[in-house]
Protein backbone atom coordinates (compact mmCIF):
# COMPACT_ATOMS: atom_id res chain seq x y z
CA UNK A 1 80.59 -49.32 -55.76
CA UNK A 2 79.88 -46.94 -53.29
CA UNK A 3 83.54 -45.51 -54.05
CA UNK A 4 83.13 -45.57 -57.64
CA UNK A 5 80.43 -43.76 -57.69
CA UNK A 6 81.20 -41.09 -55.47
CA UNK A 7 84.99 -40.72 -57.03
CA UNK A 8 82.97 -39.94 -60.76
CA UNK A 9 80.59 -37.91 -59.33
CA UNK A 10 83.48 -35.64 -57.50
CA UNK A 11 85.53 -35.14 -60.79
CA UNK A 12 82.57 -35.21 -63.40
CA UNK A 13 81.35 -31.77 -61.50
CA UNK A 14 84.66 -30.60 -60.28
CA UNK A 15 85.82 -30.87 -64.36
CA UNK A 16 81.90 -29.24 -65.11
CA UNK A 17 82.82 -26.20 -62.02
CA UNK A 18 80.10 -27.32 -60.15
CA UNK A 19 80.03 -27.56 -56.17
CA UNK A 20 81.86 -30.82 -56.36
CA UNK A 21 82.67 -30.84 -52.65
CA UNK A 22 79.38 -30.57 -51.87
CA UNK A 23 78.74 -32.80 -54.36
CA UNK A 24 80.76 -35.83 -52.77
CA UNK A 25 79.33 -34.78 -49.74
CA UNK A 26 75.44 -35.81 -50.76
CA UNK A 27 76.63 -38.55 -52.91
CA UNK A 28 78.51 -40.02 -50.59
CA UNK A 29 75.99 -40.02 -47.87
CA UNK A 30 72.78 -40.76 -50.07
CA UNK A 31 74.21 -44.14 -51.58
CA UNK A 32 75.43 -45.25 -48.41
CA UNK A 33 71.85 -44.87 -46.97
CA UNK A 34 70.95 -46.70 -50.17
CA UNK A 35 73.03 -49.20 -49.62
CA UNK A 36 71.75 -49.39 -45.84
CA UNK A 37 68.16 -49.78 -47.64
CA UNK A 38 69.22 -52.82 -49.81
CA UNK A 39 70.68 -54.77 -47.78
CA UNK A 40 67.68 -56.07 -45.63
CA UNK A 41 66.83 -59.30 -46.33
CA UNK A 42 63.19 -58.75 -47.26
CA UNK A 43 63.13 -55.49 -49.25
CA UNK A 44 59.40 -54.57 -49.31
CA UNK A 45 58.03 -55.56 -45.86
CA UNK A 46 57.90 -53.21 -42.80
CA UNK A 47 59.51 -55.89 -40.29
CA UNK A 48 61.90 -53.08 -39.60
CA UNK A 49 60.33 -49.87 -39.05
CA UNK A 50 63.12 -47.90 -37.50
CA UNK A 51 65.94 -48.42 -40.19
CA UNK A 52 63.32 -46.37 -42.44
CA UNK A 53 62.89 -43.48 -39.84
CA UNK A 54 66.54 -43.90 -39.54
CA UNK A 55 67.14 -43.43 -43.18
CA UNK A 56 64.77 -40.89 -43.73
CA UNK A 57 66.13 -38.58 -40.84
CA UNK A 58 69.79 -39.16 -41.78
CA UNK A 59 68.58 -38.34 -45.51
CA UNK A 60 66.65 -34.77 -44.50
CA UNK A 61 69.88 -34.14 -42.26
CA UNK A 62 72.05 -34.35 -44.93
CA UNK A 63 69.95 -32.30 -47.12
CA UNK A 64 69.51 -29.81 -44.25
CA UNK A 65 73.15 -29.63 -44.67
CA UNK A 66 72.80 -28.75 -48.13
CA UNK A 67 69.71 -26.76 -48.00
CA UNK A 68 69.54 -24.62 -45.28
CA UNK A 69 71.99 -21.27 -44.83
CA UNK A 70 72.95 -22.26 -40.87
CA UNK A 71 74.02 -25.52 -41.68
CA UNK A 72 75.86 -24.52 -45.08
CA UNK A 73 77.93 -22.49 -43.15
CA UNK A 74 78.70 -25.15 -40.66
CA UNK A 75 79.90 -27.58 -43.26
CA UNK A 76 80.71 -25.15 -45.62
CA UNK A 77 78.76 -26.85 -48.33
CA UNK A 78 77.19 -24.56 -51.44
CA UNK A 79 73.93 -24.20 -52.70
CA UNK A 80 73.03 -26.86 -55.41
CA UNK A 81 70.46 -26.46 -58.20
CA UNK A 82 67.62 -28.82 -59.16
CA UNK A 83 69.68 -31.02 -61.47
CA UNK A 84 72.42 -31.05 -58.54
CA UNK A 85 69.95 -32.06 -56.09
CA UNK A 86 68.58 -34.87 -58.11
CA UNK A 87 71.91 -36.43 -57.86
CA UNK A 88 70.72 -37.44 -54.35
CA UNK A 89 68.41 -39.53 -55.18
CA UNK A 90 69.83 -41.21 -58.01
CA UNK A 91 73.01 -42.00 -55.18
CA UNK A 92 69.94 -43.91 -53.22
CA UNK A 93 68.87 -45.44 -56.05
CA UNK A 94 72.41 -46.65 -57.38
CA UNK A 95 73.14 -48.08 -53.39
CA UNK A 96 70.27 -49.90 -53.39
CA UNK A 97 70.67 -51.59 -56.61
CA UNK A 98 74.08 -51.92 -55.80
CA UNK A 99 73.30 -53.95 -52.63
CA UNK A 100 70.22 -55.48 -54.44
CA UNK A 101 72.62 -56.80 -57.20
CA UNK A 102 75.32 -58.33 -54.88
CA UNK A 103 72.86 -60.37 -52.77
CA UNK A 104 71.59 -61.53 -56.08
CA UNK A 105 74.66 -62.54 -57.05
CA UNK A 106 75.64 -64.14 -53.68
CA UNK A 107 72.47 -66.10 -53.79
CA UNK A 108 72.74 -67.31 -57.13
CA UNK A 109 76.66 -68.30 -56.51
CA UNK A 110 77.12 -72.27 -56.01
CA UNK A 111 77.65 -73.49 -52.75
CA UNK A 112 81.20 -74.03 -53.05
CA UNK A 113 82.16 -70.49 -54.73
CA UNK A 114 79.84 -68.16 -52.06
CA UNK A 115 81.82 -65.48 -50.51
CA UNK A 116 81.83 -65.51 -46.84
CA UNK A 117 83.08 -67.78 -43.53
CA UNK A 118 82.37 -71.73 -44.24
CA UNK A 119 80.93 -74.00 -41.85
CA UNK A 120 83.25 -76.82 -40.80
């Protein structure tokens, strides 16, 4: 998923002329911190404090990266409009549902058919 959706993202803008490597670059980063999101076990509690400050830093970092002129021209990333920028967050969004979705699945999966090592 997290492939998929970066891969479309890259060649929708690179086909629209838009900063695609830049492009791949927050996509790529902002779904896998989504995906880092949805897969704890309880979704909505605090139990883990420090994967959120994790997230959060890793996500202003990366926009940093984006953002600001010194760290453009360390990764050679471009400026990105708005409507580029909101990209970001729906990346998040898509790796947490994502993740959401396949522990849904995996939960709802009979015994016998649930991915994963079995018990002997």
């Amino acid at each position: 998923m997290v492939t998929a959706g970066t891969l479309a993202v890259g060649v929708w803008a690179q086909q629209a002329g838009r900063p695609w490597q830049t492009l791949v670059f927050l996509v790529l980063g902002a779904t896998q911190l989504g995906v880092a999101l949805g897969s704890r076990s309880r979704p909505r509690s605090l139990a883990n404090p420090g994967l959120l400050a994790a997230v959060a830093l890793a996500l202003a970092l990366q926009l940093g990266g984006v953002l600001l002129p010194a760290l453009r021209s360390l990764l050679a990333t471009e400026a990105l409009a708005p409507s580029d920028l909101a990209l970001g967050w729906w990346a998040v969004c898509w790796g947490w549902a994502a993740m959401r979705s396949q522990n849904r699945l995996i939960r709802a999966a009979p015994e016998g058919r649930r991915a994963g090592p079995r018990s002997r």
